[in-house]
Protein backbone atom coordinates (compact mmCIF):
# COMPACT_ATOMS: atom_id res chain seq x y z
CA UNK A 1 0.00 0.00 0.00
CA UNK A 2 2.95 2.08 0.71
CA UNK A 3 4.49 1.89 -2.47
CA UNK A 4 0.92 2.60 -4.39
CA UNK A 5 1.65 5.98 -2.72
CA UNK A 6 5.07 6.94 -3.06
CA UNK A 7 4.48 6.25 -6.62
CA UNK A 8 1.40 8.40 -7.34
CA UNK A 9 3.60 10.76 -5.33
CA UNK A 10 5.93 11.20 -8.06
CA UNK A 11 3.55 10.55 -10.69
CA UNK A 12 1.86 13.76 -9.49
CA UNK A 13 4.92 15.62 -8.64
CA UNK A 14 5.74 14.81 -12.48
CA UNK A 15 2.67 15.93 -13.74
CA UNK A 16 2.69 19.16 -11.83
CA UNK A 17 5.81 20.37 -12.18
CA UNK A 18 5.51 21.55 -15.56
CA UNK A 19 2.64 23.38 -14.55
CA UNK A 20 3.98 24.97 -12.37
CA UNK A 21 7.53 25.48 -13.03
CA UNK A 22 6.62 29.12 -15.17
CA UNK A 23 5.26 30.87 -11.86
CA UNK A 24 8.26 29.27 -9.49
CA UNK A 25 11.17 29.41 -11.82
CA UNK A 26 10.08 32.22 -14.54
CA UNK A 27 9.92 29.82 -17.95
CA UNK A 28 7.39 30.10 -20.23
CA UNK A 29 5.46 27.21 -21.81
CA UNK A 30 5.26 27.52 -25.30
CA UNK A 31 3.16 24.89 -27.44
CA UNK A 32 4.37 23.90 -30.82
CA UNK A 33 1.97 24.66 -33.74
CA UNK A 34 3.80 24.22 -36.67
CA UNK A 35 5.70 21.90 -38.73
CA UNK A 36 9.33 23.98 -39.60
CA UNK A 37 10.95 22.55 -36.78
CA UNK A 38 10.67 19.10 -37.91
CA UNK A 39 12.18 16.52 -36.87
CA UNK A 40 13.69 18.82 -33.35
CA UNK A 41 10.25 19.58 -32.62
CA UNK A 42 6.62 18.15 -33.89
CA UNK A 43 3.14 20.29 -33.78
CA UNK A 44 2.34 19.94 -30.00
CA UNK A 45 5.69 19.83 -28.13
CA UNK A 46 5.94 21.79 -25.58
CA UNK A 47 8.53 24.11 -25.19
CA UNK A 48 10.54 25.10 -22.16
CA UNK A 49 11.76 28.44 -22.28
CA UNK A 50 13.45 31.08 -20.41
CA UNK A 51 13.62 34.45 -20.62
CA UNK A 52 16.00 36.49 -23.47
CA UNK A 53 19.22 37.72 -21.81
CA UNK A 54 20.00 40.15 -24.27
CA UNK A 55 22.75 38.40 -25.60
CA UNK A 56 20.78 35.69 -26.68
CA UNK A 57 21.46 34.88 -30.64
CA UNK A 58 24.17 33.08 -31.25
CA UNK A 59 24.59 30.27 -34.10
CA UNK A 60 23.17 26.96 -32.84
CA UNK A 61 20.80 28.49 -30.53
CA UNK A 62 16.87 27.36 -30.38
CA UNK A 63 15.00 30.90 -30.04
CA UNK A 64 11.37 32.04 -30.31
CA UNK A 65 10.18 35.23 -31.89
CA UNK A 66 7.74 37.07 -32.38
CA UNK A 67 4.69 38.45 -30.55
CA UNK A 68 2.14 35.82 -28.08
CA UNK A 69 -0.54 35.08 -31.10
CA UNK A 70 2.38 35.14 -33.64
CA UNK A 71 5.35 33.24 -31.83
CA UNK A 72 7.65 30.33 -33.68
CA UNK A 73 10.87 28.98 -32.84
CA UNK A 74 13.73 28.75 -35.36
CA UNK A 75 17.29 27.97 -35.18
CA UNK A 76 19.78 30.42 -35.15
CA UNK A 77 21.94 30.30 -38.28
CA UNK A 78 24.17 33.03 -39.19
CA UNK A 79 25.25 36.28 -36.89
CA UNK A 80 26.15 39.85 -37.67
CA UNK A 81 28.05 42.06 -35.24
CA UNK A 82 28.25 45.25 -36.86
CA UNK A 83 31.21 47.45 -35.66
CA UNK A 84 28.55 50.07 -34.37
CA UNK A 85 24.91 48.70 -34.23
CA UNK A 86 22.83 46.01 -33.17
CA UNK A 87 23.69 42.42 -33.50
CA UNK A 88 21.35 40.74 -35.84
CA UNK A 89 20.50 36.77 -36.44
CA UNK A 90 19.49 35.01 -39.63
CA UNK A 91 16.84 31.94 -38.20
CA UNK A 92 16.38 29.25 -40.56
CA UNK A 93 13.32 26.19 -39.45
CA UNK A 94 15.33 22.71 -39.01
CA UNK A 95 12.95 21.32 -42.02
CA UNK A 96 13.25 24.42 -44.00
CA UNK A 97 16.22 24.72 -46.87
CA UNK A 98 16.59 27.82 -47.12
CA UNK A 99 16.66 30.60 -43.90
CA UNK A 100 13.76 32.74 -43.16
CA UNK A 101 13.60 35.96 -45.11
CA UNK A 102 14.56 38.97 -42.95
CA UNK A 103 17.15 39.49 -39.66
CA UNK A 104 15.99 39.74 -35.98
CA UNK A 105 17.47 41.69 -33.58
CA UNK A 106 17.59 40.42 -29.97
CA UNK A 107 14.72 42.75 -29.12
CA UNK A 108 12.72 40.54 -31.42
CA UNK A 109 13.81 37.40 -29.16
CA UNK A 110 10.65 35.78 -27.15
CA UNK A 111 12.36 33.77 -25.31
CA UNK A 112 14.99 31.51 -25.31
CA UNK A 113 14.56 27.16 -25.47
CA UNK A 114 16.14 25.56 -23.17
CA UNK A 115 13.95 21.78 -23.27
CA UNK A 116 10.43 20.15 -24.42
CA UNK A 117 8.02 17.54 -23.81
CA UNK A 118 6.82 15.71 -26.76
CA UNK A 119 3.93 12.68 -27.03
CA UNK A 120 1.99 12.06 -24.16
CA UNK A 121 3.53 13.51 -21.39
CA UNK A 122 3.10 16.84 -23.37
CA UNK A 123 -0.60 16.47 -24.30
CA UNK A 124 -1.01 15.61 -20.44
CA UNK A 125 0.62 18.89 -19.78
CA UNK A 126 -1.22 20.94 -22.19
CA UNK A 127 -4.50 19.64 -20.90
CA UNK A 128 -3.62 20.69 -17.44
CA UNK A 129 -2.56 23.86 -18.05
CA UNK A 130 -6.13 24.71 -20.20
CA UNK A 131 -7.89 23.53 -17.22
């Protein structure tokens, strides 16, 4: 009977920690809705993410853009450090071939991936977090 407990113990503490990791720790949950990130990520991963630094794009680096309604997560894949300016990132979908038209600047950085749930333990996540 013990053991029925300690183990729906950690299957809760599993389950909740996701949920509420964002309003301990300061990540954002992010679900995946799209297909360019294919085969990292698969429409309805969830994302991990932290807060941008700043000094956030660098070549190799998972980061999402955009606005909440209009977000998506690329990979950065070239850099430009002026002399006297603003750094700027070319982002480029792991299933796209050629990078996304246009630079970002790291005011245009979201947030910042650090990990992600996929498959079920995601979907149980994303229905707890609608509830």
């Amino acid at each position: 009977m013990r053991r029925i407990g300690v183990s729906a113990a950690i299957i809760a503490l599993v389950l909740i920690t996701p949920v509420l990791m964002p309003f301990v720790t300061g990540h954002r949950l992010i679900v995946v809705d799209g297909g360019s990130m294919s085969p990292t990520f698969e429409r309805g991963d969830l994302l991990v993410t932290a807060a941008p630094s700043g000094a956030d794009l660098e070549v190799g680096r998972i980061v999402v853009v955009g606005e909440p309604g209009s977000l998506y997560s690329h990979r950065v894949t070239e850099v430009e450090r002026p002399a006297a300016g603003d750094v700027r990132a070319r982002l480029t979908g792991d299933a796209n071939t050629v990078p996304d038209p246009g630079w970002v600047r790291e005011a245009d950085v979201f947030a910042i991936y650090q990990t992600h749930l996929a498959g079920i333990p995601a979907a149980i996540v994303r229905a707890l977090i609608t509830l």
